[in-house]
Protein backbone atom coordinates (compact mmCIF):
# COMPACT_ATOMS: atom_id res chain seq x y z
CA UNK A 1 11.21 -17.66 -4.92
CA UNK A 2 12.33 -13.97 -3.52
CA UNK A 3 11.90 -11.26 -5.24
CA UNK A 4 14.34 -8.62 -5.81
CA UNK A 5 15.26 -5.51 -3.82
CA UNK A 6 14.20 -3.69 -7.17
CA UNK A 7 10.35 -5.09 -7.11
CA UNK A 8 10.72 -4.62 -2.71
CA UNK A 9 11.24 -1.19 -3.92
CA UNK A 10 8.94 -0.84 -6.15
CA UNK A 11 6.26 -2.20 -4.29
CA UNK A 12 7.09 0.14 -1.44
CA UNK A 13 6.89 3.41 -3.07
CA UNK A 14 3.66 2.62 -5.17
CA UNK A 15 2.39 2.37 -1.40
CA UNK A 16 3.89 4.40 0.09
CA UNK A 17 2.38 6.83 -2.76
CA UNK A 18 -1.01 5.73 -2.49
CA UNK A 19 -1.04 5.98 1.41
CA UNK A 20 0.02 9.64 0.68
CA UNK A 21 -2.62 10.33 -2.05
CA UNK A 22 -5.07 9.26 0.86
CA UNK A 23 -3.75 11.50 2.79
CA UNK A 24 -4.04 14.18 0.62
CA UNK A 25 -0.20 14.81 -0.06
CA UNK A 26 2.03 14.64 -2.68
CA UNK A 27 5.50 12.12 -1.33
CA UNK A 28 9.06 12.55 -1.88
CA UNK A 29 11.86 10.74 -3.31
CA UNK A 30 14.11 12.14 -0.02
CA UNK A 31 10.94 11.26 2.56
CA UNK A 32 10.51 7.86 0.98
CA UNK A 33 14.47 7.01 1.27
CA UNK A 34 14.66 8.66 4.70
CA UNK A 35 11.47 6.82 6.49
CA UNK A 36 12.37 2.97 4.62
CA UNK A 37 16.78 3.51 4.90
CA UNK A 38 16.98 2.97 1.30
CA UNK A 39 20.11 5.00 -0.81
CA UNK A 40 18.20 7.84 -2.21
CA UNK A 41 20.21 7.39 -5.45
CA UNK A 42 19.22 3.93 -6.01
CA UNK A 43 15.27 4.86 -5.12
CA UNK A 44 15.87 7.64 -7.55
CA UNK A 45 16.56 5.04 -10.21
CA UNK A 46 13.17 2.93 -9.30
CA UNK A 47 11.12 5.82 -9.42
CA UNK A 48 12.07 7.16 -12.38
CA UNK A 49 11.80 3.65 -13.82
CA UNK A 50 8.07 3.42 -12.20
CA UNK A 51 7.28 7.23 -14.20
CA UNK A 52 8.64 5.58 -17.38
CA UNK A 53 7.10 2.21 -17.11
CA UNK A 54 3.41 4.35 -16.71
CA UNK A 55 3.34 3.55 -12.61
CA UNK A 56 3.36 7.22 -11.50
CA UNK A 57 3.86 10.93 -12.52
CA UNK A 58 6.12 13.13 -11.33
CA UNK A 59 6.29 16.98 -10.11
CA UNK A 60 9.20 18.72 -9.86
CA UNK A 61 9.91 22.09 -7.87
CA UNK A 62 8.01 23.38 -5.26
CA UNK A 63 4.57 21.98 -4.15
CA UNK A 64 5.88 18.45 -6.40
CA UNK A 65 6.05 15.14 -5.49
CA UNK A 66 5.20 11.41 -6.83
CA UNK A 67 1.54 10.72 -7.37
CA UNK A 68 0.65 7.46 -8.69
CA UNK A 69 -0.35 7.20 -12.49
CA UNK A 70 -3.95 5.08 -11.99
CA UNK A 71 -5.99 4.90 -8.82
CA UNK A 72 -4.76 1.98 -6.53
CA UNK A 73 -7.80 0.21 -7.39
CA UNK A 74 -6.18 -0.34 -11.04
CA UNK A 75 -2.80 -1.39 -10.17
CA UNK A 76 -2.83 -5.22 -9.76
CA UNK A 77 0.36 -6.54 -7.71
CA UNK A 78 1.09 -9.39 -10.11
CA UNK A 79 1.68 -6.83 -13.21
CA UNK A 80 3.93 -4.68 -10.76
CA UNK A 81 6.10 -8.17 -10.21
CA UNK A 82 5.58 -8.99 -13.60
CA UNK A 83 6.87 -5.50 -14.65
CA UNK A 84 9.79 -5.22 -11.88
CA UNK A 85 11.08 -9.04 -11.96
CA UNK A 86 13.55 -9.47 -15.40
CA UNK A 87 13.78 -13.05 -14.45
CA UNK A 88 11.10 -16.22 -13.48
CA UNK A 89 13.26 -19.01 -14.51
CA UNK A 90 12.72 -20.54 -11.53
CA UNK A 91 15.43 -23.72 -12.63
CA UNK A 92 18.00 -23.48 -15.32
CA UNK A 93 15.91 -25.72 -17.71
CA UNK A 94 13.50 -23.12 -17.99
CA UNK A 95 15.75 -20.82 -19.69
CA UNK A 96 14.30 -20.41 -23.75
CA UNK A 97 16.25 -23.19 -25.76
CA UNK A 98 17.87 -24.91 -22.56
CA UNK A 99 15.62 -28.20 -22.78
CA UNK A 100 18.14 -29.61 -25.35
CA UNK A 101 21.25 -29.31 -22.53
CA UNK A 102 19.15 -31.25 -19.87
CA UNK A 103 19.43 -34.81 -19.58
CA UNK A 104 16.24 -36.00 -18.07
CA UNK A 105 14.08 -34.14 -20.69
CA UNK A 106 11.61 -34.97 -22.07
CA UNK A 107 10.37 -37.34 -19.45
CA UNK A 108 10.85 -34.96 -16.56
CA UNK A 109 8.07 -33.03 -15.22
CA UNK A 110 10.05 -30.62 -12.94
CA UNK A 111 9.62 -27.41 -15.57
CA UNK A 112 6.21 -28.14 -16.14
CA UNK A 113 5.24 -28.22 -12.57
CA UNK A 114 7.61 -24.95 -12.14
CA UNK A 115 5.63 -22.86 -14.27
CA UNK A 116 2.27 -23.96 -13.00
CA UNK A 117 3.21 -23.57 -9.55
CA UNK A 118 4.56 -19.48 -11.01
CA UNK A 119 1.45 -19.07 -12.23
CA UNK A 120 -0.54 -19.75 -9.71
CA UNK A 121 1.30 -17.43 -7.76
CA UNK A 122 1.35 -14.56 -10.23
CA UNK A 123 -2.46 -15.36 -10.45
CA UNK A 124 -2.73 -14.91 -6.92
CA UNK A 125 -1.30 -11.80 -6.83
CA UNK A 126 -3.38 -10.72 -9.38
CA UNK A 127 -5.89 -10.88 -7.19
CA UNK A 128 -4.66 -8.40 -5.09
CA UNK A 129 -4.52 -4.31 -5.98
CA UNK A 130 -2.81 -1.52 -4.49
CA UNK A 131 -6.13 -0.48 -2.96
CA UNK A 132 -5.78 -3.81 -0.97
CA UNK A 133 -2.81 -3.22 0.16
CA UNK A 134 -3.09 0.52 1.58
CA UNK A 135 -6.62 0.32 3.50
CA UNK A 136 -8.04 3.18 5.14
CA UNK A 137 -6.26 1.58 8.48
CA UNK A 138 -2.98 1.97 6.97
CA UNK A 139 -3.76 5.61 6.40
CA UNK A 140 -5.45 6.13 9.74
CA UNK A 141 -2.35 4.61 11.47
CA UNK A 142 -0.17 6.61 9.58
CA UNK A 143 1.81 4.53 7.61
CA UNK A 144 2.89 7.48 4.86
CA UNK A 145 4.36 8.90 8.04
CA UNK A 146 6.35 6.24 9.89
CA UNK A 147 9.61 6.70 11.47
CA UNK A 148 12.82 6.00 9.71
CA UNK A 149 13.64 2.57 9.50
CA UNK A 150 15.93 1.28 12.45
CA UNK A 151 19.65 0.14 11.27
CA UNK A 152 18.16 -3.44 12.94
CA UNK A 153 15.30 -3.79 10.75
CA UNK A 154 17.55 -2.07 7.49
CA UNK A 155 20.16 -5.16 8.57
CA UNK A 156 17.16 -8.04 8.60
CA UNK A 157 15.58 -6.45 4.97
CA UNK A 158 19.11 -6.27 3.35
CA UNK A 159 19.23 -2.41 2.92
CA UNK A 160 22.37 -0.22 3.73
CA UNK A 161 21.40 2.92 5.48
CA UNK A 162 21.96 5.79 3.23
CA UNK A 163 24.97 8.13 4.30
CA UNK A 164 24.33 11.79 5.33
């Protein structure tokens, strides 16, 4: 299973927001698209879809910036994926009413070990917060601050470098 550039995105600004809050500053739509080489436009669109879905608050004008919506603590990774993925149909057969198009059903057992297999990872990352995933090292090391991404690394993760 890989998840989407949507939930990648997602995933990076809620840390990239809580590494900031423990730094004691408010980030930016144009920092956070600058430092990762993601189109601003298209971050645009996953932030203001994180401020609708109750993920953070926004501050416009001067002295604004993203601030998460809950403390990092509270935000468990597997209700972000839940929330950012539109689609765990891992096979086609576990699409609602598509059991009557598949041959092998009812004996086969494929679906069935699909979804337990999805939940155990969805119940792993449950386990996990935001808080876990920003410690005070990532902080101290100053991961809210890093460098912008090279065009190498954008190539590897799939992003386009943002023009101008």
């Amino acid at each position: 299973m890989r998840l989407t550039l949507w939930t990648d995105y997602s995933l990076r600004v809620l840390m990239h927001c809580a590494a900031g809050e423990a730094a004691g500053r408010r980030v930016t739509i144009a920092d956070m698209a600058r430092l990762h080489g993601i189109s601003r436009h298209h971050l645009t669109k996953v932030v203001v879809a994180l401020v609708h879905g109750g993920w953070l608050q926004g501050q416009r004008g001067r002295g604004g910036g993203l601030r998460l919506a809950r403390a990092p603590a509270d935000i468990r990774i597997g209700d972000v994926i839940r929330w950012a993925e539109c689609d765990f149909q891992l096979v086609a057969c576990m699409a609602p009413g598509a059991s009557q198009a598949c041959l092998l059903m009812p004996g086969c057992r494929l679906r069935g070990a699909l979804h337990e297999a999805l939940q155990a990872y969805l119940a792993v990352l449950d386990g996990y917060t935001l808080a876990d995933l920003t410690t005070d090292e990532t902080v101290a090391t100053g991961w809210h601050t890093l460098v912008p991404m090279s065009p190498q690394l954008a190539a590897v993760n799939g992003v386009q470098k943002p023009a101008g």
